[in-house]
C-alpha atoms as a PDB file:
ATOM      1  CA  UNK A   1      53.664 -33.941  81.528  1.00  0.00           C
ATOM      2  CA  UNK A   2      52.408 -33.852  85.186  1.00  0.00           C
ATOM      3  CA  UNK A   3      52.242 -36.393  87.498  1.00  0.00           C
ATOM      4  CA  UNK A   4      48.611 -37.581  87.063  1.00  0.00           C
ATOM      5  CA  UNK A   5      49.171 -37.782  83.509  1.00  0.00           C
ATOM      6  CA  UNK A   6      52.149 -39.448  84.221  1.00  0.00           C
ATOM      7  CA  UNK A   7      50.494 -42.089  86.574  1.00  0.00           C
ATOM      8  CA  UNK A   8      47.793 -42.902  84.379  1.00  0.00           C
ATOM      9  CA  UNK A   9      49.955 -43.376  81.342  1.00  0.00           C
ATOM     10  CA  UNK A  10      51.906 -46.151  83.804  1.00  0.00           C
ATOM     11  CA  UNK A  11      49.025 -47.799  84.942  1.00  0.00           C
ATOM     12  CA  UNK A  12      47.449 -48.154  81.357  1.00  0.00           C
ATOM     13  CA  UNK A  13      50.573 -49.524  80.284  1.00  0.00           C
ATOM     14  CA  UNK A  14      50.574 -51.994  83.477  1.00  0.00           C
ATOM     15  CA  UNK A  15      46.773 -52.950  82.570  1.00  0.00           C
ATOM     16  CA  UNK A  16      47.661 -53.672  78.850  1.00  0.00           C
ATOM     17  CA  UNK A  17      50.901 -55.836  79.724  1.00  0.00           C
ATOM     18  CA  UNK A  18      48.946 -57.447  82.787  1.00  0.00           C
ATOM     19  CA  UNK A  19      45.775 -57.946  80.289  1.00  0.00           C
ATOM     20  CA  UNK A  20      48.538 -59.710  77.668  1.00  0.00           C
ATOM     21  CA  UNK A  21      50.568 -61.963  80.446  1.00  0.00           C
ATOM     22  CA  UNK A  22      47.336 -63.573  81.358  1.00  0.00           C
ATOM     23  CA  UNK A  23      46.208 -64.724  77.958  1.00  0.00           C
ATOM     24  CA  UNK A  24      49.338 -65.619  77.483  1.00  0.00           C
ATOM     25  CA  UNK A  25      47.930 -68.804  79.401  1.00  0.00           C
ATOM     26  CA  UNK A  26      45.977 -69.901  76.413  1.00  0.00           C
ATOM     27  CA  UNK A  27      49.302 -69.627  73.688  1.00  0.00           C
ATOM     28  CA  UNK A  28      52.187 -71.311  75.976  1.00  0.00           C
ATOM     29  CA  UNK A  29      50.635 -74.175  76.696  1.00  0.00           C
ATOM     30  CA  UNK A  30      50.468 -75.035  72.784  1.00  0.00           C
ATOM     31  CA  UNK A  31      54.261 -75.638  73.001  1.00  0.00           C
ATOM     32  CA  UNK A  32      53.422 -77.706  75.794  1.00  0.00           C
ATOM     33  CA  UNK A  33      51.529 -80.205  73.481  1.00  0.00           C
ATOM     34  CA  UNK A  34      54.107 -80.331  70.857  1.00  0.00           C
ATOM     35  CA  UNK A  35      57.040 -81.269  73.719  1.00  0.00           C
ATOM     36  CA  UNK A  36      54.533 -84.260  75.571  1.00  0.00           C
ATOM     37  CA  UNK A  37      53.583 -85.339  71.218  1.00  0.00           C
ATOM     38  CA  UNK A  38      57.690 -85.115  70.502  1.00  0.00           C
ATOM     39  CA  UNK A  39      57.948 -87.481  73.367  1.00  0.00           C
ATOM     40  CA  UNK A  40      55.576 -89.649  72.014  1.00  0.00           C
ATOM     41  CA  UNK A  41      56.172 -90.432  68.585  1.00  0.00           C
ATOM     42  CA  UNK A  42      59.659 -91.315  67.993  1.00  0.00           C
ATOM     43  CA  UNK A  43      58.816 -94.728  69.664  1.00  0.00           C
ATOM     44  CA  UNK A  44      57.375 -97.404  67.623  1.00  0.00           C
ATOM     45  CA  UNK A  45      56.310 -99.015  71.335  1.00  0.00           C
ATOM     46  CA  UNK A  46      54.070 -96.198  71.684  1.00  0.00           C
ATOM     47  CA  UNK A  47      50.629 -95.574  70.480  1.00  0.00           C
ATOM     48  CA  UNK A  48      50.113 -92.118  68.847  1.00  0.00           C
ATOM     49  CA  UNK A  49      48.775 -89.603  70.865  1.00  0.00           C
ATOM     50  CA  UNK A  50      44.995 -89.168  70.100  1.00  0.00           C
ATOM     51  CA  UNK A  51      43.315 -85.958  69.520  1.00  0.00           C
ATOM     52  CA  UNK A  52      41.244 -85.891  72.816  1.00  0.00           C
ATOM     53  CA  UNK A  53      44.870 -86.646  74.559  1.00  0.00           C
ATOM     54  CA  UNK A  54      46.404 -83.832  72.708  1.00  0.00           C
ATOM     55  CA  UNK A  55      43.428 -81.291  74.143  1.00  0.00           C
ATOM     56  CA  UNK A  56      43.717 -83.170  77.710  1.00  0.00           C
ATOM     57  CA  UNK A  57      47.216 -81.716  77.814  1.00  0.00           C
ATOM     58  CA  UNK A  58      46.240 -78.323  76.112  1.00  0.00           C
ATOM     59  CA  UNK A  59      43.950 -77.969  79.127  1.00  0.00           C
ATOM     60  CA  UNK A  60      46.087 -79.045  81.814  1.00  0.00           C
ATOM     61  CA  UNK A  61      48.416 -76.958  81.140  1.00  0.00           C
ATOM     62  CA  UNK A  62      45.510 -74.190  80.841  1.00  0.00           C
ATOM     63  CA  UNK A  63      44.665 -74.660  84.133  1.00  0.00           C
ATOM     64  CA  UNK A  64      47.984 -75.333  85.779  1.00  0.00           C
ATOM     65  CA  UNK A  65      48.673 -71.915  84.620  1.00  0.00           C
ATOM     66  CA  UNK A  66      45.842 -70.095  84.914  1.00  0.00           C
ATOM     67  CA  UNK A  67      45.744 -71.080  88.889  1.00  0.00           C
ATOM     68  CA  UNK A  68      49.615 -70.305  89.276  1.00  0.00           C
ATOM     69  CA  UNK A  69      49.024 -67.285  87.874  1.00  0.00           C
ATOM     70  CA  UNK A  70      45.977 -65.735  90.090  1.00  0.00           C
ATOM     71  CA  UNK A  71      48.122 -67.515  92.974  1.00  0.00           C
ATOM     72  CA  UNK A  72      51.417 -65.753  92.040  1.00  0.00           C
ATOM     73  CA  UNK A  73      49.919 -62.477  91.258  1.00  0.00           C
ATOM     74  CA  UNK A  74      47.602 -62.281  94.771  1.00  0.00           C
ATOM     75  CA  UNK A  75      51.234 -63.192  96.487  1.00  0.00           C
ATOM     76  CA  UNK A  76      53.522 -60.969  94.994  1.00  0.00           C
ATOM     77  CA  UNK A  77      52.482 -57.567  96.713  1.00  0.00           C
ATOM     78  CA  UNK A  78      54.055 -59.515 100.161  1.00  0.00           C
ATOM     79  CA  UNK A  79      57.159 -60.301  98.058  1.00  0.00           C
ATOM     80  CA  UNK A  80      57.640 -57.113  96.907  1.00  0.00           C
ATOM     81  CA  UNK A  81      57.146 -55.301 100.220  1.00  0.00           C
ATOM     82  CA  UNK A  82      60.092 -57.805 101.250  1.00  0.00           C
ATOM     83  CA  UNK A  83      58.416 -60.931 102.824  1.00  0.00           C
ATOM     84  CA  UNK A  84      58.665 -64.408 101.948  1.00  0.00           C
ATOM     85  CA  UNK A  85      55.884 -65.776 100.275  1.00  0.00           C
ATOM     86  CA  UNK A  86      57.776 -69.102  99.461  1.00  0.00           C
ATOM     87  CA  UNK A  87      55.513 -71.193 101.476  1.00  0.00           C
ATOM     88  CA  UNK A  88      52.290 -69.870 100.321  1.00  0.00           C
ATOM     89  CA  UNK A  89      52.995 -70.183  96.856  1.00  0.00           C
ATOM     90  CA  UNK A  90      53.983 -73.778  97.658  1.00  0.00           C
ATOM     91  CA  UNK A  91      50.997 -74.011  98.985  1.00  0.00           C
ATOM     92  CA  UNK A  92      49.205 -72.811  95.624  1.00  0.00           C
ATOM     93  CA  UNK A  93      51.460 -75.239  93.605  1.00  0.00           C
ATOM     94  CA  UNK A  94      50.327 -78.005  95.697  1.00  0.00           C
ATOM     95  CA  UNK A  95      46.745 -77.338  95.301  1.00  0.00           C
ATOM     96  CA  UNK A  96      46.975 -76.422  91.775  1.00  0.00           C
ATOM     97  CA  UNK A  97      48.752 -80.079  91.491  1.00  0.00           C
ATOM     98  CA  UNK A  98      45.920 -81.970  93.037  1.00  0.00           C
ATOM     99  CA  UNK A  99      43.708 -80.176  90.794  1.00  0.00           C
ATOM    100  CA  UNK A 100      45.469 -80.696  87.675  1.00  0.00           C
ATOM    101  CA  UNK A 101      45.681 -84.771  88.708  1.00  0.00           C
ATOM    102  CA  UNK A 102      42.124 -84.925  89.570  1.00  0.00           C
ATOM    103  CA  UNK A 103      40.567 -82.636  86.183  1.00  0.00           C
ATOM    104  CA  UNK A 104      42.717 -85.001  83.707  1.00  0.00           C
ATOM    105  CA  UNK A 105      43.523 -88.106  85.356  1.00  0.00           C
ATOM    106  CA  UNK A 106      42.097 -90.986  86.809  1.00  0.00           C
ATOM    107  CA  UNK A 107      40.508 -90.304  90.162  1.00  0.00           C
ATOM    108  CA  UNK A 108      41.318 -93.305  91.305  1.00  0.00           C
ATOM    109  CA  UNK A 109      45.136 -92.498  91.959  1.00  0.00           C
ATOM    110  CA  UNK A 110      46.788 -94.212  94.544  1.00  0.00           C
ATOM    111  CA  UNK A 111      49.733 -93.103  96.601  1.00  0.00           C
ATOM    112  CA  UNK A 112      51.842 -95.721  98.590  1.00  0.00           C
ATOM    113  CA  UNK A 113      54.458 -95.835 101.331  1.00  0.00           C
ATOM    114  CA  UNK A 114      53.720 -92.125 102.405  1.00  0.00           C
ATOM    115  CA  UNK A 115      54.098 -93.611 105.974  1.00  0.00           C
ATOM    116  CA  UNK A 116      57.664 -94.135 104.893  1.00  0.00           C
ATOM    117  CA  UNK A 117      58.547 -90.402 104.489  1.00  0.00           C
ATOM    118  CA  UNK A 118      60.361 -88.072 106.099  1.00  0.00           C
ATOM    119  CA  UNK A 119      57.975 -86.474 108.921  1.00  0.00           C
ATOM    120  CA  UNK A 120      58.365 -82.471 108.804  1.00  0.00           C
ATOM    121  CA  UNK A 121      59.242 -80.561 111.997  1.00  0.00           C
ATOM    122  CA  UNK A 122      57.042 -77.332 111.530  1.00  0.00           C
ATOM    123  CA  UNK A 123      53.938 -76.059 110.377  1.00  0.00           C
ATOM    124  CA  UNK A 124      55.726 -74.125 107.456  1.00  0.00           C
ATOM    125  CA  UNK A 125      56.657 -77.775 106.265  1.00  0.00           C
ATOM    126  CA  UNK A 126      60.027 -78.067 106.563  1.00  0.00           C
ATOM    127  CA  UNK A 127      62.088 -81.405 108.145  1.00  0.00           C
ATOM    128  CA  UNK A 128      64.849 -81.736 110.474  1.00  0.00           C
ATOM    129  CA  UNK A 129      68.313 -81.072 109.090  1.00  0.00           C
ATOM    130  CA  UNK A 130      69.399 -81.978 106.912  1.00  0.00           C
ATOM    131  CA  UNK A 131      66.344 -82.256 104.618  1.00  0.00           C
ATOM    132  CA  UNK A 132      65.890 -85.325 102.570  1.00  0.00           C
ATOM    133  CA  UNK A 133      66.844 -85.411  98.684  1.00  0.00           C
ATOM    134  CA  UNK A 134      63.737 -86.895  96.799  1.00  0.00           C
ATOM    135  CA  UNK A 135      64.301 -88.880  93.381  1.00  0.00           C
ATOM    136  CA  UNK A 136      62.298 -90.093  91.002  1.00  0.00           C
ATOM    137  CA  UNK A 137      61.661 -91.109  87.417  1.00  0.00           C
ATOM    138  CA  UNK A 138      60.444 -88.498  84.806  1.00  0.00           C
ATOM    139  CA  UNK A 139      57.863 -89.639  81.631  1.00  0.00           C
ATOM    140  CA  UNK A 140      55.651 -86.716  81.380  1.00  0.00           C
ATOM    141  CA  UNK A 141      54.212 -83.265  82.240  1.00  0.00           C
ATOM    142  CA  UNK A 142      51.789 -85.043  84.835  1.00  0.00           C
ATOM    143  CA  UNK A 143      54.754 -86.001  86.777  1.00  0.00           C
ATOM    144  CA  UNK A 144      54.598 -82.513  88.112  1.00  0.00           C
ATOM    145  CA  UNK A 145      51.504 -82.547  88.976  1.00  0.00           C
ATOM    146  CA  UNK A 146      51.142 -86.348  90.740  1.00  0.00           C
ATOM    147  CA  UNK A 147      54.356 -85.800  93.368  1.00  0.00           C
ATOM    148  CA  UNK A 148      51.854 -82.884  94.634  1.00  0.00           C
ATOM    149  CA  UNK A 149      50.014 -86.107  96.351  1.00  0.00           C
ATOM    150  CA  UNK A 150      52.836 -86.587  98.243  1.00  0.00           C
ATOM    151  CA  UNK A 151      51.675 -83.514 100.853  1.00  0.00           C
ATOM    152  CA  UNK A 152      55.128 -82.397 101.562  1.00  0.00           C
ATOM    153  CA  UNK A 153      57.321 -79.383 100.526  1.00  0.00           C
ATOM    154  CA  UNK A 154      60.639 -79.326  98.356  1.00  0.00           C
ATOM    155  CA  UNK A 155      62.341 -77.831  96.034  1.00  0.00           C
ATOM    156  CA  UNK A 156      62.465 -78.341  92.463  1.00  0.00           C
ATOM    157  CA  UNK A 157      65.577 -78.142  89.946  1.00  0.00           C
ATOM    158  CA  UNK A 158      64.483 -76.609  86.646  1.00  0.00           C
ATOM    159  CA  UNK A 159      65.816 -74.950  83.828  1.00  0.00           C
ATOM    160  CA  UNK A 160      65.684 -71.180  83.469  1.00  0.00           C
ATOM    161  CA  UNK A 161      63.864 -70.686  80.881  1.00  0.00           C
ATOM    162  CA  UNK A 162      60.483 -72.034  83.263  1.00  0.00           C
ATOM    163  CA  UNK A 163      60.839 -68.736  84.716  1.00  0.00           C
ATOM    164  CA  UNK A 164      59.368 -67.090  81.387  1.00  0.00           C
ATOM    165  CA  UNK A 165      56.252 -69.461  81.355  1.00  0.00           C
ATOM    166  CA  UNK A 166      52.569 -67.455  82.153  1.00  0.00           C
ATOM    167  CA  UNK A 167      52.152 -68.307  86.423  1.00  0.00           C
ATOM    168  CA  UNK A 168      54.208 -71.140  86.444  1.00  0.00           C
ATOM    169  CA  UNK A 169      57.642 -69.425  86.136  1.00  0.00           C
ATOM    170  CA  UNK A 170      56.007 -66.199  88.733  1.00  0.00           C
ATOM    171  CA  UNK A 171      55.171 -68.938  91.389  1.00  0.00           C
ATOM    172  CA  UNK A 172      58.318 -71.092  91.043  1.00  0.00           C
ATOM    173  CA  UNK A 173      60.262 -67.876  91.633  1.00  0.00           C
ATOM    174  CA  UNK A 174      58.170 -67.040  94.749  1.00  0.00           C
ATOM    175  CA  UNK A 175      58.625 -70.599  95.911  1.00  0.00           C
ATOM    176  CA  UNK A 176      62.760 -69.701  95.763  1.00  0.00           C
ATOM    177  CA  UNK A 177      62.739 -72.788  93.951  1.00  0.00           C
ATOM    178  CA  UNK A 178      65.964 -73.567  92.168  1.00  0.00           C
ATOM    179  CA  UNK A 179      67.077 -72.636  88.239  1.00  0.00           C
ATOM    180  CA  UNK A 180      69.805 -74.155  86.079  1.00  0.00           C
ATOM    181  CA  UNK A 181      71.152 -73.061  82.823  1.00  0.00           C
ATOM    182  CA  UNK A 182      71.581 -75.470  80.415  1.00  0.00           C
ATOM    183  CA  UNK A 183      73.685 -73.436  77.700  1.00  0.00           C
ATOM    184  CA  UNK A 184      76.994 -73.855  76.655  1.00  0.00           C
ATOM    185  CA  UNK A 185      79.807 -72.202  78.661  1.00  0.00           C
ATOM    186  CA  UNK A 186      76.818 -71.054  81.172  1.00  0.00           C
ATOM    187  CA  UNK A 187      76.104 -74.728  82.699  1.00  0.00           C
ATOM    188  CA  UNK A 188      79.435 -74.754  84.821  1.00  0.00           C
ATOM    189  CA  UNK A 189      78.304 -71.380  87.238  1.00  0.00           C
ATOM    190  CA  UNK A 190      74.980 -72.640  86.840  1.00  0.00           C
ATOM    191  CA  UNK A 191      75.495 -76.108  88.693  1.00  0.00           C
ATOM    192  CA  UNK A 192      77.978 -74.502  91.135  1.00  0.00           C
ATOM    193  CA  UNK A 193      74.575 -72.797  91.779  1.00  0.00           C
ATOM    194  CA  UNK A 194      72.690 -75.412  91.885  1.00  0.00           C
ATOM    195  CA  UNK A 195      74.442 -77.268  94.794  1.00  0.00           C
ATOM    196  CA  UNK A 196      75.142 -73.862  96.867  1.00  0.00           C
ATOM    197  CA  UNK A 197      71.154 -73.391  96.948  1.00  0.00           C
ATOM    198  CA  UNK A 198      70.637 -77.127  96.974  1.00  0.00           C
ATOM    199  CA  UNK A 199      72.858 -77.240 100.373  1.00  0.00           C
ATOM    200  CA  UNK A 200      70.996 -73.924 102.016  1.00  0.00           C
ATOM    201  CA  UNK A 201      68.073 -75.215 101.932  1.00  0.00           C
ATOM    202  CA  UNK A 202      68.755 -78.613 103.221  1.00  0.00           C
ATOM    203  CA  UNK A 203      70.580 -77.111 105.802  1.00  0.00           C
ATOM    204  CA  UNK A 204      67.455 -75.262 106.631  1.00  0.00           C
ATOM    205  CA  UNK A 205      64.910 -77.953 106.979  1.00  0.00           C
ATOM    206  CA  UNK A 206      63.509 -77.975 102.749  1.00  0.00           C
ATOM    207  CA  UNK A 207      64.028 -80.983 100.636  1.00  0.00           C
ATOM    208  CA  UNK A 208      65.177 -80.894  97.234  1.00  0.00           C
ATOM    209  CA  UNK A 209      63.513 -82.744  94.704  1.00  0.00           C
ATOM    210  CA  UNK A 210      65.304 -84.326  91.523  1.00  0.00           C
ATOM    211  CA  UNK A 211      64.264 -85.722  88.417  1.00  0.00           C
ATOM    212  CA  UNK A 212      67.644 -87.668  88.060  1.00  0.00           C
ATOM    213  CA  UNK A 213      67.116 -88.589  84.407  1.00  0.00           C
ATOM    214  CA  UNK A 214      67.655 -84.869  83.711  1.00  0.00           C
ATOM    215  CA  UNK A 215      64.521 -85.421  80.741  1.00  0.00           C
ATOM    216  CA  UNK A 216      61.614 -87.089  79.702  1.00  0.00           C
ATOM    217  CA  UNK A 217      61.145 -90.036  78.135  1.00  0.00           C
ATOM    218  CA  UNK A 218      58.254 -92.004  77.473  1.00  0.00           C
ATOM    219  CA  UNK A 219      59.862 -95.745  76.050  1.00  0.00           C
ATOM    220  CA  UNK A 220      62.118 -96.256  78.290  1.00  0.00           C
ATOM    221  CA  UNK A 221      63.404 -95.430  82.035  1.00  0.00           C
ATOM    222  CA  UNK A 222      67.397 -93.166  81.007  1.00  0.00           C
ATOM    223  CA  UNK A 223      69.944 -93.648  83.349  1.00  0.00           C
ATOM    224  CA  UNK A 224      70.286 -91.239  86.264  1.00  0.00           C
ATOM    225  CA  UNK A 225      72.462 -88.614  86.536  1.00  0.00           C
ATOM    226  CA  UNK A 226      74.762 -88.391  89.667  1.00  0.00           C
ATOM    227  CA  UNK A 227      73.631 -84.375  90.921  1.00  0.00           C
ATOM    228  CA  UNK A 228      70.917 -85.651  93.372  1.00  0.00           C
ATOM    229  CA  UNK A 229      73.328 -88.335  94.896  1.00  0.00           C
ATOM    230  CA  UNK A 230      76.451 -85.751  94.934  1.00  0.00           C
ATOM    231  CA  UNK A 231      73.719 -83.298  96.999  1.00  0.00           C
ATOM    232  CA  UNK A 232      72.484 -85.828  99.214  1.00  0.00           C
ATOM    233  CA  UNK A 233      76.326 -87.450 100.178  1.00  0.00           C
ATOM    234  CA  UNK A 234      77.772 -83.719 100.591  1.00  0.00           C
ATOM    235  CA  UNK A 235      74.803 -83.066 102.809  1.00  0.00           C
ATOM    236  CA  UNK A 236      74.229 -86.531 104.418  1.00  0.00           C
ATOM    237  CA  UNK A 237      71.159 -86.385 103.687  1.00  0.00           C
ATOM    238  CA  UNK A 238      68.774 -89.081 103.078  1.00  0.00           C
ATOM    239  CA  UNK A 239      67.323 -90.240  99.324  1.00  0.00           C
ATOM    240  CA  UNK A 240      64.322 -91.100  99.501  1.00  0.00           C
ATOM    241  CA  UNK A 241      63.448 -93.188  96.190  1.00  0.00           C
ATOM    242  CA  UNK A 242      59.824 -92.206  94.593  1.00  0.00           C
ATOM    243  CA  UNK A 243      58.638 -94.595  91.297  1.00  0.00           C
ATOM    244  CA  UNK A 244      55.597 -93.140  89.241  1.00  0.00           C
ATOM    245  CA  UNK A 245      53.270 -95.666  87.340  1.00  0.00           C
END
């Protein structure tokens, strides 16, 4: 086999898994309906999600990967030649954010006390050392989506297994944002992990942002878990309390 043949036999096969990644968009986000309806119904206090609230969600999560994904692929050539592309494809998270809230939720949003927040330093958004440690409660998928409104940068804490999602894991991984593995006998390196990256980059100037509760939950507010406030002591950094309604 020569190397034309062998080139175009690559590049088909880089077409056909590109062509399947993408429409992946349209089958992951199914899951994502049946974790917000699991959320949902084992509470008697809530109201069953409806069917239009159910395809709300389908399409949100449509969209919020369908935009990561165009973002994440048009920024990976500069990642793979070596640069950092972290702040563009924060960038594309926070504009796919402000989409998402204002396709599926009420335009009339309102975000208070931004006055009180940390100012950032640069252009690239990034504070003074050392960054902040943002905190606030988790109910639902929008929750990623609403902080966006908040105009500054962070870092996120997620779970490993986001990496694997259609966009959303490719632009979370450009973004250098931070992973955790929640399996048995894996956890312990994992959160050493956690708080080595979670220290670098409040030591440069990037805020981390934790969803304390560690889950969602839609019927009541769980009790937070102690990683943000262990970060933010060993760091002296400042917590800056967020409450979404």
């Amino acid at each position: 086999m020569d190397l034309t043949s062998i080139t175009a036999t690559a590049s088909s096969l880089f077409l056909t898994l590109l062509k399947y990644y993408s429409l992946s968009v349209f089958v992951f986000p199914l899951a994502s309906v049946y974790q917000e309806r699991r959320i949902w119904n084992p509470s008697p206090r809530l109201p069953s999600l409806s069917f239009q609230a159910h395809v709300k969600i389908y399409f949100f999560n449509v969209v919020w990967m369908g935009i990561t994904l165009l973002g994440g692929m048009l920024l990976l050539p500069k990642a793979l030649l070596g640069f950092d592309a972290s702040y563009e494809a924060h960038l594309v998270e926070r504009f796919t954010g402000t989409i998402c809230t204002y396709l599926f939720l009420d335009s009339s949003i309102v975000v208070r006390g931004t006055e009180n927040l940390p100012p950032e330093s640069t252009t690239l958004g990034r504070c003074p050392p050392p960054a902040p440690v943002y905190i606030a409660n988790h109910a639902s998928q929008i929750d990623l989506a609403v902080v966006y409104l908040l105009n500054k940068r962070f870092k996120w804490i997620s779970k490993d297994s986001v990496r694997f999602l259609p966009g959303v894991g490719l632009i979370m991984t450009l973004s250098r944002h931070v992973f955790i593995n929640r399996r048995t006998g894996k956890n312990k390196s994992s959160v050493s992990n956690l708080y080595r990256q979670s220290e670098m980059a409040i030591k440069s100037g990037l805020p981390m942002f934790f969803f304390p509760q560690g889950t969602r939950r839609m019927d009541v507010r769980l009790p937070f878990k102690d990683g943000a406030y262990k970060v933010a002591l060993e760091n002296e950094s400042e917590i800056v309390p967020i409450s979404i309604e």
